[in-house]
C-alpha atoms as a PDB file:
ATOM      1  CA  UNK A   1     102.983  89.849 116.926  1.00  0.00           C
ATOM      2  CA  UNK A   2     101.830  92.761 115.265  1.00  0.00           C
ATOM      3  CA  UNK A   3      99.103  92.311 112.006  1.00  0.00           C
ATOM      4  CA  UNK A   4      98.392  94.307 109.618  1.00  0.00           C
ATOM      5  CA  UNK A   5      95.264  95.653 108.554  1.00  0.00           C
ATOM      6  CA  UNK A   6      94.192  96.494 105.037  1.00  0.00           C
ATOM      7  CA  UNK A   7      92.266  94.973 101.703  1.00  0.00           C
ATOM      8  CA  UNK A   8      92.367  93.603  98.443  1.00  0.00           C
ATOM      9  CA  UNK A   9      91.376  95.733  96.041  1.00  0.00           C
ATOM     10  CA  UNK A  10      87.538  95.846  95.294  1.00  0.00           C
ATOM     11  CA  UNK A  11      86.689  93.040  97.679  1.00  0.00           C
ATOM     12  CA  UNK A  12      85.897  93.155 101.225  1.00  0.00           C
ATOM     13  CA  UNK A  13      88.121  94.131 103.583  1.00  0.00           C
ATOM     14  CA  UNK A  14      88.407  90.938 104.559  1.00  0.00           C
ATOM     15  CA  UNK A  15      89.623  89.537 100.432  1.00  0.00           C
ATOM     16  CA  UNK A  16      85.954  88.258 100.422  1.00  0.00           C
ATOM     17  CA  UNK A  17      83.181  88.355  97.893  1.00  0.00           C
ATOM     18  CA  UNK A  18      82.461  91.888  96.593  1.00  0.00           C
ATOM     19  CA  UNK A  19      79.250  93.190  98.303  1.00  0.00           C
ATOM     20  CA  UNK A  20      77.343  93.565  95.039  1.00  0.00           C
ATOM     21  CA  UNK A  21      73.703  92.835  96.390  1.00  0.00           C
ATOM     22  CA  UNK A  22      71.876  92.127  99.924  1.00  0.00           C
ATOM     23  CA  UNK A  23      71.380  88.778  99.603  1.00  0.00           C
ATOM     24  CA  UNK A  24      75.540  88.986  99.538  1.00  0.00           C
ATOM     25  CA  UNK A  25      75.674  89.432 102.824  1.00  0.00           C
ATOM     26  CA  UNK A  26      77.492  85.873 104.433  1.00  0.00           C
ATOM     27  CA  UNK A  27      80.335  87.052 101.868  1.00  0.00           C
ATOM     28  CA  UNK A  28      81.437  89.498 104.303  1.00  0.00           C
ATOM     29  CA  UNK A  29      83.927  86.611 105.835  1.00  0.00           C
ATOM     30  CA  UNK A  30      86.073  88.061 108.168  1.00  0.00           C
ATOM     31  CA  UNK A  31      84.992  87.856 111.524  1.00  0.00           C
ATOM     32  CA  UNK A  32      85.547  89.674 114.806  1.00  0.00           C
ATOM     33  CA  UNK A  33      88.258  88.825 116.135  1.00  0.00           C
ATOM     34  CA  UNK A  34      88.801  88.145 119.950  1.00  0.00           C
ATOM     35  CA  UNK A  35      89.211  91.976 121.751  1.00  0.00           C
ATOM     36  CA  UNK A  36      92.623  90.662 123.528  1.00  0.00           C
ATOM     37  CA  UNK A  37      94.107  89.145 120.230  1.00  0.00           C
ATOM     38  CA  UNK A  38      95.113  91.943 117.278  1.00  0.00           C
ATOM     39  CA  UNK A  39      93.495  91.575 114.241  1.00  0.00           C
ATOM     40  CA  UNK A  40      93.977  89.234 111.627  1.00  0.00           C
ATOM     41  CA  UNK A  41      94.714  90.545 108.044  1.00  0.00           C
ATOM     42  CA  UNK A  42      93.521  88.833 105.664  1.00  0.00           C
ATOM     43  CA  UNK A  43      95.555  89.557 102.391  1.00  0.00           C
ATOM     44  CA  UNK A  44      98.471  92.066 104.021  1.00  0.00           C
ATOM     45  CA  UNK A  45     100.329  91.568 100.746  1.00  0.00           C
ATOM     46  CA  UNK A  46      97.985  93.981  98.921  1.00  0.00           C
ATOM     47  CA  UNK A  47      97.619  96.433 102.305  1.00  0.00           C
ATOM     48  CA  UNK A  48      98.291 100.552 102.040  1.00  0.00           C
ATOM     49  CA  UNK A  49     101.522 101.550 102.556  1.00  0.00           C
ATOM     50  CA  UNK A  50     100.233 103.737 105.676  1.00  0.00           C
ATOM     51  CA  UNK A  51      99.208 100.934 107.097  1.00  0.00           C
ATOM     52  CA  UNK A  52     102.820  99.195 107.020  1.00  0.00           C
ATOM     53  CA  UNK A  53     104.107 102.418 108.523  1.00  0.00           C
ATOM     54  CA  UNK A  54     101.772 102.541 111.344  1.00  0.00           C
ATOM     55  CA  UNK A  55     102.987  99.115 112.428  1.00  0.00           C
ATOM     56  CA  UNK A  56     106.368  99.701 111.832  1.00  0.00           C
ATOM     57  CA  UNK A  57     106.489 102.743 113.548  1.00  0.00           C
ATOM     58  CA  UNK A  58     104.275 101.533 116.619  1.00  0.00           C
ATOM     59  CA  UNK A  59     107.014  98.800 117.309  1.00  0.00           C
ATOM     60  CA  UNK A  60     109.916 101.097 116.980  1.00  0.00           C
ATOM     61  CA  UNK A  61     108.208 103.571 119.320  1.00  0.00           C
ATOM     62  CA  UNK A  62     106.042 101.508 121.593  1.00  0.00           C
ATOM     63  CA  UNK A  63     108.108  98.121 122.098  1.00  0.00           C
ATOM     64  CA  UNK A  64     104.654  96.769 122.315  1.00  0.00           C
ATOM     65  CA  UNK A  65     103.850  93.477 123.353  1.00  0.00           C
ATOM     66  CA  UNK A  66     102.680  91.976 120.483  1.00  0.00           C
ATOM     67  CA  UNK A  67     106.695  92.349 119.313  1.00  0.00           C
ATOM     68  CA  UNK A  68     107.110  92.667 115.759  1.00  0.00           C
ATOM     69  CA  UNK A  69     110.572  90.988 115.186  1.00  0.00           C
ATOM     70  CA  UNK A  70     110.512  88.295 112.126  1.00  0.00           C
ATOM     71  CA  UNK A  71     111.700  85.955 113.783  1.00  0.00           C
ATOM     72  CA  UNK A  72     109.125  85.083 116.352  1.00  0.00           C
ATOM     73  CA  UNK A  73     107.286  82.218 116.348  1.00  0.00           C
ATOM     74  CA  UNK A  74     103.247  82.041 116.167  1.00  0.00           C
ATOM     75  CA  UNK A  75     101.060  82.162 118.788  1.00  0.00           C
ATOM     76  CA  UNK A  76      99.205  79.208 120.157  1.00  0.00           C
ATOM     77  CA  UNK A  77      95.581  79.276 120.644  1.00  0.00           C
ATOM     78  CA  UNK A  78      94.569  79.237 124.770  1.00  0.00           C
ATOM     79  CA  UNK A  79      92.813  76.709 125.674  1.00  0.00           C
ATOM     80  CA  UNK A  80      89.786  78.470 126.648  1.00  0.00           C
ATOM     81  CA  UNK A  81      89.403  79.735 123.176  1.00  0.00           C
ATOM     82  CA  UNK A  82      89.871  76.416 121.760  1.00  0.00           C
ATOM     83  CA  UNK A  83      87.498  75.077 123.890  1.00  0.00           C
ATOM     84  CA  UNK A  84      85.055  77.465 123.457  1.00  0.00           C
ATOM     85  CA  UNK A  85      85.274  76.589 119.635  1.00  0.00           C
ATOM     86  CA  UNK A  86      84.361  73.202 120.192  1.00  0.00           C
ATOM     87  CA  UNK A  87      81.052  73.943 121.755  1.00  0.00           C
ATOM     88  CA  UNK A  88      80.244  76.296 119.586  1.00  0.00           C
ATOM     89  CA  UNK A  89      76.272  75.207 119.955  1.00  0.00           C
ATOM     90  CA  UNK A  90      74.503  76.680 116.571  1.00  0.00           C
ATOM     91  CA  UNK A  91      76.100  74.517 113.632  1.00  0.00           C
ATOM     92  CA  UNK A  92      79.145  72.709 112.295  1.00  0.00           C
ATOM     93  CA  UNK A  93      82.366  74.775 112.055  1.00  0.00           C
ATOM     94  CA  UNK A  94      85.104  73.283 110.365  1.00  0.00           C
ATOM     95  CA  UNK A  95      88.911  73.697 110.625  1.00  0.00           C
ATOM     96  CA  UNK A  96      91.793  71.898 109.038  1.00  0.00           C
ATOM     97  CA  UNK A  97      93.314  70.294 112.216  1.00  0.00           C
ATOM     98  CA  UNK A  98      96.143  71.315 114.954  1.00  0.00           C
ATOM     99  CA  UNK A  99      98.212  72.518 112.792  1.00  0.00           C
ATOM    100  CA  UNK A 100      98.474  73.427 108.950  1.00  0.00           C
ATOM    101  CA  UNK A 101     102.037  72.876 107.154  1.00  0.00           C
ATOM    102  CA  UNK A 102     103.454  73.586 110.246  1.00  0.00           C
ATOM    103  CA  UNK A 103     101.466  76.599 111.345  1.00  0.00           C
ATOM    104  CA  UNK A 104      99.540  75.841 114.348  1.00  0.00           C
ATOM    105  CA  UNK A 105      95.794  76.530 114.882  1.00  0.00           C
ATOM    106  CA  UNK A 106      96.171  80.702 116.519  1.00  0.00           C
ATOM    107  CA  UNK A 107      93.388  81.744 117.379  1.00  0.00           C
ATOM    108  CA  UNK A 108      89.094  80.954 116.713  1.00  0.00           C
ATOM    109  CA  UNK A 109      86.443  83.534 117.142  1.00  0.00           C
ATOM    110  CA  UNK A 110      84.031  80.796 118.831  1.00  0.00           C
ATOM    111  CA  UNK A 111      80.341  81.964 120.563  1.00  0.00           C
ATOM    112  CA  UNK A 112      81.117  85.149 121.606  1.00  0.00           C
ATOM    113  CA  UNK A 113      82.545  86.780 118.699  1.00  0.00           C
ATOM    114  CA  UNK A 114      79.720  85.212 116.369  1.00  0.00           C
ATOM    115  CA  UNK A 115      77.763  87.548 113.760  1.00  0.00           C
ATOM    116  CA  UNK A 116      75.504  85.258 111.630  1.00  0.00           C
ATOM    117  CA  UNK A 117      75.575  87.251 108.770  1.00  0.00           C
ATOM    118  CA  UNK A 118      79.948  86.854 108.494  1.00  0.00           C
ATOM    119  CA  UNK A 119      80.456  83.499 110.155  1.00  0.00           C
ATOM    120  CA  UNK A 120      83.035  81.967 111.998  1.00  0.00           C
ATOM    121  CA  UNK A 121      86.119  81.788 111.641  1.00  0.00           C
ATOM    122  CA  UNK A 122      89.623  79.797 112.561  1.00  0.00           C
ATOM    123  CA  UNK A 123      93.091  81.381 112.013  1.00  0.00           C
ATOM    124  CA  UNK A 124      96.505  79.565 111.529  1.00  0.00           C
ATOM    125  CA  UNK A 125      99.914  80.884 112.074  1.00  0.00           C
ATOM    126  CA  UNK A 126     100.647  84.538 112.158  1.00  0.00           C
ATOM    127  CA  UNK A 127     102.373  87.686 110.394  1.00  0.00           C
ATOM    128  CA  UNK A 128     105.840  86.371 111.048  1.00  0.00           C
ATOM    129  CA  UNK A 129     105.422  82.903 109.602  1.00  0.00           C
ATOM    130  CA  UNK A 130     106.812  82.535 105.966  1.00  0.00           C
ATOM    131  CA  UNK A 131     107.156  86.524 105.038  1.00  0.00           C
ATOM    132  CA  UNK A 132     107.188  88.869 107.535  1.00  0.00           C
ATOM    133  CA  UNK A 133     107.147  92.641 107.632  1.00  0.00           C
ATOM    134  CA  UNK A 134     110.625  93.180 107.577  1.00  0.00           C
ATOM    135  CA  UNK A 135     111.760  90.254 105.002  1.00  0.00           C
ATOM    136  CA  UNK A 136     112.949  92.886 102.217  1.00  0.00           C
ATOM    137  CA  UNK A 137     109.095  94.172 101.659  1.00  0.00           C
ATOM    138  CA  UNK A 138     107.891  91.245 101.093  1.00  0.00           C
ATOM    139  CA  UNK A 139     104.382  89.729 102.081  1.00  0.00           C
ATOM    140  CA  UNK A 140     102.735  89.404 105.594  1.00  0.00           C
ATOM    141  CA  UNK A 141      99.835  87.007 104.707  1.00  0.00           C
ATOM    142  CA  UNK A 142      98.445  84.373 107.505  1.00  0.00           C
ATOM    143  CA  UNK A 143      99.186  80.905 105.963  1.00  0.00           C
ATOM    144  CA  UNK A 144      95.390  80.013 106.195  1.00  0.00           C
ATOM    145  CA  UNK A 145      91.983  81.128 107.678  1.00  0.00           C
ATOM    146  CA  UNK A 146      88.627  79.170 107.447  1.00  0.00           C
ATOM    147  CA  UNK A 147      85.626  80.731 107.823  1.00  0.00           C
ATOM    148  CA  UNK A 148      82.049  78.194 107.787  1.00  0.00           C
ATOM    149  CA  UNK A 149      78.610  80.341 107.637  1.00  0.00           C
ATOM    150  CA  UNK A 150      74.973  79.427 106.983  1.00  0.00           C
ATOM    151  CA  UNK A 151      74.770  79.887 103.107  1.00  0.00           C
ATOM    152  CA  UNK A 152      72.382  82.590 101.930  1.00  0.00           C
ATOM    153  CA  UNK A 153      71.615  82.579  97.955  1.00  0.00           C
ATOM    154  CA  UNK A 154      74.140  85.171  96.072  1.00  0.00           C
ATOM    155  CA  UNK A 155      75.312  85.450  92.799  1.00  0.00           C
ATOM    156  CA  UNK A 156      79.360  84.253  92.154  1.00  0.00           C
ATOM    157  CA  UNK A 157      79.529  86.352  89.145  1.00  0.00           C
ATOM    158  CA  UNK A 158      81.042  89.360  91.041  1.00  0.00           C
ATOM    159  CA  UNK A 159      83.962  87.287  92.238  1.00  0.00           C
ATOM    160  CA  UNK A 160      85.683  88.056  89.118  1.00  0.00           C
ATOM    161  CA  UNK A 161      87.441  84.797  87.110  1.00  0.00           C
ATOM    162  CA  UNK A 162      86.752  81.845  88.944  1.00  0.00           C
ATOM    163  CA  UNK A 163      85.971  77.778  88.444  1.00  0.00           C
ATOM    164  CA  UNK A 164      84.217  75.885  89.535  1.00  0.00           C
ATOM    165  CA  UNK A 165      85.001  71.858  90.563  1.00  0.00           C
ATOM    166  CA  UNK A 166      83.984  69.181  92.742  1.00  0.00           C
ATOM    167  CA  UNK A 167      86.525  69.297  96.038  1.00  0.00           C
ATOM    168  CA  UNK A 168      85.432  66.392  98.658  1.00  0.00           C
ATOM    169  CA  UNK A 169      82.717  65.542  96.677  1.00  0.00           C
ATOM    170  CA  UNK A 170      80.673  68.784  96.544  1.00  0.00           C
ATOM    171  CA  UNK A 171      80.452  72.156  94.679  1.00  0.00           C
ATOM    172  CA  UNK A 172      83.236  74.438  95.037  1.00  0.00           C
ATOM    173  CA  UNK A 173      84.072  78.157  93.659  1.00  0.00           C
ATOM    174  CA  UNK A 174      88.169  78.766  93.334  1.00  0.00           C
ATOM    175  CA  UNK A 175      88.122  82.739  92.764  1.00  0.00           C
ATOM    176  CA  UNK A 176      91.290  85.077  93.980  1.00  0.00           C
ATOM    177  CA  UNK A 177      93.952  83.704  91.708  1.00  0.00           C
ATOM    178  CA  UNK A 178      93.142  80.502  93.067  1.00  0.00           C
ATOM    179  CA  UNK A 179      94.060  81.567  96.677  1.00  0.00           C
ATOM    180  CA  UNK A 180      90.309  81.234  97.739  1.00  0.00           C
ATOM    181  CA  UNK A 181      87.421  78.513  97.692  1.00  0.00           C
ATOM    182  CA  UNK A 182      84.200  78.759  98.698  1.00  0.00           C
ATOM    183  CA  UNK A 183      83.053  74.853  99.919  1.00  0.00           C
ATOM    184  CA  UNK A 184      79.148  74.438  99.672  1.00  0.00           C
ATOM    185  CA  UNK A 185      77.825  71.352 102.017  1.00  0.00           C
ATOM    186  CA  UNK A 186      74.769  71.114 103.976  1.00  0.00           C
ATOM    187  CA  UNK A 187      73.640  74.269 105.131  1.00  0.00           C
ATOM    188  CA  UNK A 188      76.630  75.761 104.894  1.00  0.00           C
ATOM    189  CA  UNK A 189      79.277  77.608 103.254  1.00  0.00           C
ATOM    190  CA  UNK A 190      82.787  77.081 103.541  1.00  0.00           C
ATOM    191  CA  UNK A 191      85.622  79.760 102.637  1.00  0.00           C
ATOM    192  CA  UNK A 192      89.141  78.986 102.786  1.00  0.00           C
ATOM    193  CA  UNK A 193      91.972  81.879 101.960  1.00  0.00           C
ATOM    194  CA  UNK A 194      95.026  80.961 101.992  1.00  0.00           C
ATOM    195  CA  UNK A 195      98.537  82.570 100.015  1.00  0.00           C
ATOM    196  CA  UNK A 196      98.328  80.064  97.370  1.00  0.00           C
ATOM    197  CA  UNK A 197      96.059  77.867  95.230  1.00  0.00           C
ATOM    198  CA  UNK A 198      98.247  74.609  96.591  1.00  0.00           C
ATOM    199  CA  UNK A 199      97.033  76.216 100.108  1.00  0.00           C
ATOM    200  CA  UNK A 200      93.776  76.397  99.607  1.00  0.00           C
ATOM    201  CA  UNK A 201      93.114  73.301  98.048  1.00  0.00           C
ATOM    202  CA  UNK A 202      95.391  71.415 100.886  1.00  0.00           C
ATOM    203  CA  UNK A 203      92.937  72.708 103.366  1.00  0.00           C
ATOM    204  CA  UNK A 204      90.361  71.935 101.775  1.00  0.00           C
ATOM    205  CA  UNK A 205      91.684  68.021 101.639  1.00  0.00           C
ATOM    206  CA  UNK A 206      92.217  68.212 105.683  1.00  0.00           C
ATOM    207  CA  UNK A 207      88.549  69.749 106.613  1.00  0.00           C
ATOM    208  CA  UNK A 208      86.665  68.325 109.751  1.00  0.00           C
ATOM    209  CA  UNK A 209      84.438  69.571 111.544  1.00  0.00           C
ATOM    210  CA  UNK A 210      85.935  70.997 114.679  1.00  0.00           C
ATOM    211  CA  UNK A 211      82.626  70.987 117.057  1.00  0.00           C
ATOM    212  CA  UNK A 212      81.331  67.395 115.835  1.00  0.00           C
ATOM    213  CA  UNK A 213      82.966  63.861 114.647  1.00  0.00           C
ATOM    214  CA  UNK A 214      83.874  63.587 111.876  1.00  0.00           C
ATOM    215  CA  UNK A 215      87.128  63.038 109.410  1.00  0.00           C
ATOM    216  CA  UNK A 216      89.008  64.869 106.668  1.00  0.00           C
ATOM    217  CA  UNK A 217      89.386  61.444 104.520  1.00  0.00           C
ATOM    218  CA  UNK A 218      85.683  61.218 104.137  1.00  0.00           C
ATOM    219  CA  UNK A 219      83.778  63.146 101.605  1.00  0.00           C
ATOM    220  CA  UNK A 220      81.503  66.469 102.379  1.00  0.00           C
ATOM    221  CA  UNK A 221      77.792  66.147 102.929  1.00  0.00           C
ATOM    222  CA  UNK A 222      76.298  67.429  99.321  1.00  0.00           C
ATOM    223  CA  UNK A 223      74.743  70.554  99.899  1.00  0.00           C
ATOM    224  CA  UNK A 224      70.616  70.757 100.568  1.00  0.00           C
ATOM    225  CA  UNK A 225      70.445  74.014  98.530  1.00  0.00           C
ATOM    226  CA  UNK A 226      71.742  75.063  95.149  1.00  0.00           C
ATOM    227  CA  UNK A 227      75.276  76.622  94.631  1.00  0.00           C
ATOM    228  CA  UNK A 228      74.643  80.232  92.169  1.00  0.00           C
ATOM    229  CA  UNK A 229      77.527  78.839  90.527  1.00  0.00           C
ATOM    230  CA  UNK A 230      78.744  81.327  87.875  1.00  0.00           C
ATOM    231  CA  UNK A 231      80.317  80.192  84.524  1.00  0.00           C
ATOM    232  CA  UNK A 232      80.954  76.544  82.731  1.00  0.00           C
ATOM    233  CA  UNK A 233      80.821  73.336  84.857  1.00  0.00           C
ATOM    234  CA  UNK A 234      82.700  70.245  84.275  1.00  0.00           C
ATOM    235  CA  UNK A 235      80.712  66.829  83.386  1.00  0.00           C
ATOM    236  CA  UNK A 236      81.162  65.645  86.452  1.00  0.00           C
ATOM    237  CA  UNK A 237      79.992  68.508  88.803  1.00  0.00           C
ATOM    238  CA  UNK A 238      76.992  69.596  86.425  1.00  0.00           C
ATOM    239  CA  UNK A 239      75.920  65.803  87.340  1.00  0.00           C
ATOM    240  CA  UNK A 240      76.264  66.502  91.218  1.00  0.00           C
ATOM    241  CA  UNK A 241      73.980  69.342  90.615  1.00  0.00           C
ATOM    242  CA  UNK A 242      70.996  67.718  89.300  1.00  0.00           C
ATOM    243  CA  UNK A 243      70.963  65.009  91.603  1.00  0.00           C
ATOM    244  CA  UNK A 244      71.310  67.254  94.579  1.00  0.00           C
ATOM    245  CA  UNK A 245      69.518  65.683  97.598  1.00  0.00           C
ATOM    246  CA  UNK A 246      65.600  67.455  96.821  1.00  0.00           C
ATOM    247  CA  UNK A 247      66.816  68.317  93.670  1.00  0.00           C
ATOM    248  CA  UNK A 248      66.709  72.090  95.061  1.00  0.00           C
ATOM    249  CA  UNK A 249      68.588  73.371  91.494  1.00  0.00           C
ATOM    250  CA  UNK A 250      65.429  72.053  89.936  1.00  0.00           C
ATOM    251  CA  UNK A 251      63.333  73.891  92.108  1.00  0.00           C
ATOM    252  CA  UNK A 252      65.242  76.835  91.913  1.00  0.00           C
ATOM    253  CA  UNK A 253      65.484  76.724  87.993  1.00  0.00           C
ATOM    254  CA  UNK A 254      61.708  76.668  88.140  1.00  0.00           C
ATOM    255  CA  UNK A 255      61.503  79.533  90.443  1.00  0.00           C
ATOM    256  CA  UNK A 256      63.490  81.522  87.614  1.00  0.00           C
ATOM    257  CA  UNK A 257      61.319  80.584  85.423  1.00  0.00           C
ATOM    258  CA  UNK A 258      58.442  81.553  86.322  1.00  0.00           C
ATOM    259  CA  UNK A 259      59.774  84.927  87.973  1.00  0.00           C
ATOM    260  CA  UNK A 260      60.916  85.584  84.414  1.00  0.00           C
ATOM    261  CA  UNK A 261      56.757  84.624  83.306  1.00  0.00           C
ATOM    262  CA  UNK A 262      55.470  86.875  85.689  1.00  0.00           C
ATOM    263  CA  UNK A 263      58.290  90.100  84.479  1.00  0.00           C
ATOM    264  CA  UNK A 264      56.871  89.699  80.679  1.00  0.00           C
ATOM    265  CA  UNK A 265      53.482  89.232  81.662  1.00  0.00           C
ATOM    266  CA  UNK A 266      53.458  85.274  80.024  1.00  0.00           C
ATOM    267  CA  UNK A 267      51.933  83.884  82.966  1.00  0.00           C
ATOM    268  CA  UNK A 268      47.996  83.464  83.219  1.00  0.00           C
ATOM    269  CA  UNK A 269      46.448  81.691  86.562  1.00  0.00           C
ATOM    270  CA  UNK A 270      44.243  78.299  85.857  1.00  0.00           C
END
């Protein structure tokens, strides 16, 4: 099948975060994709017009393998690949099981294709599925990809308009019209895109971890850092925050604090 390549404009090329500082890094959530599968696109429905032609005019001239006809259906992940996803050794990756409203599990970067920094990632369904290329112009977006990464401290503010809400029973960030969350649990971060808020948050009712035990009806472990969550917080979630397991929003609150001492020259030792 044939995927096109592109980005949402002033994110990422991948439709994550902005890369508005270093400590943004883990934002950059696309991952590498495996070298014999084409890439995945991550929001096609926003990609450059050259880049529709190049794909169109590579299967008219080419007959390639990956087909581009609308009507095929998605690939299935091997079995190596899936495999290789389920040992992947370094720390819980989640997915949202064999198949997502229909679209099965297509491919997962695994071990080899793992860059700390981005993540990895699973991918469900394919170009084709839902709105393809040739459906009258319409979208080419990949039904859902999840992408779980060791959470580094960042700011949310440059996501743009956001909320934030408890999903599974720990923080979450819905930014990108609602077609993105970012999960926070344990040591981790969680990022679902998907074409639609209903998407997203459908995912993110089905998460398990796909190298581990573990069950989508149960909630999230709480996170052992604390969220830069940007903007109001409901009741309920602003609770979850202070009694965060080491109450690390305390600690970090403090930390500001004092920072902000030592910048106007407030703070005296002893």
């Amino acid at each position: 099948m044939c995927y096109l390549t592109g980005s949402r404009p002033l994110l990422l090329q991948t439709g994550g975060r902005p890369e508005s500082s270093v400590d943004n890094r883990h934002a950059q959530i696309m991952t590498p994709t495996p070298p014999t599968r084409a890439p995945r696109a991550r929001a096609p429905a926003r990609t450059p017009i050259a880049g529709l032609i190049a794909c169109l005019g590579a299967c008219l001239l080419a007959t390639l393998a990956c087909g581009c006809g609308a009507t095929g259906p998605p690939e299935l992940i091997r079995a190596s690949e899936l495999a290789e996803a389920q040992t992947f050794p370094y720390y819980r990756i989640y997915w949202a099981g064999p198949r997502f409203r229909g679209a099965p599990l297509d491919a997962a970067d695994g071990r080899k294709n793992y860059n700390s920094e981005i993540g990895d990632s699973v991918y469900y369904g394919s170009c084709v599925t839902g709105h393809g290329v040739f459906a009258g112009g319409s979208t080419c977006t990949l039904p859902l990809q999840v992408t779980t990464v060791i959470y580094r401290r960042h700011s949310n503010q440059p996501l743009g308009p956001q909320r934030n809400l408890l999903i599974r029973g720990v923080p979450a960030t819905v930014y990108d019209e609602g077609r993105s969350l970012e999960l926070y649990t344990g040591q981790l971060a969680i990022d679902i895109f998907s074409d639609s808020f209903s998407g997203a948050l459908a995912a993110a009712e089905q998460l398990r971890p796909l190298n581990a035990a573990g069950s989508p009806t149960v909630r999230l472990p709480p996170p052992v850092y604390c969220p830069s969550l940007y903007g109001p917080q409901q009741p309920e979630l602003e609770h979850v925050m202070r009694d965060l397991p080491g109450h690390p929003c305390q600690s970090a609150a403090a930390e500001l604090a004092f920072a902000k001492a030592l910048r106007a020259g407030r703070y005296s030792p002893g």
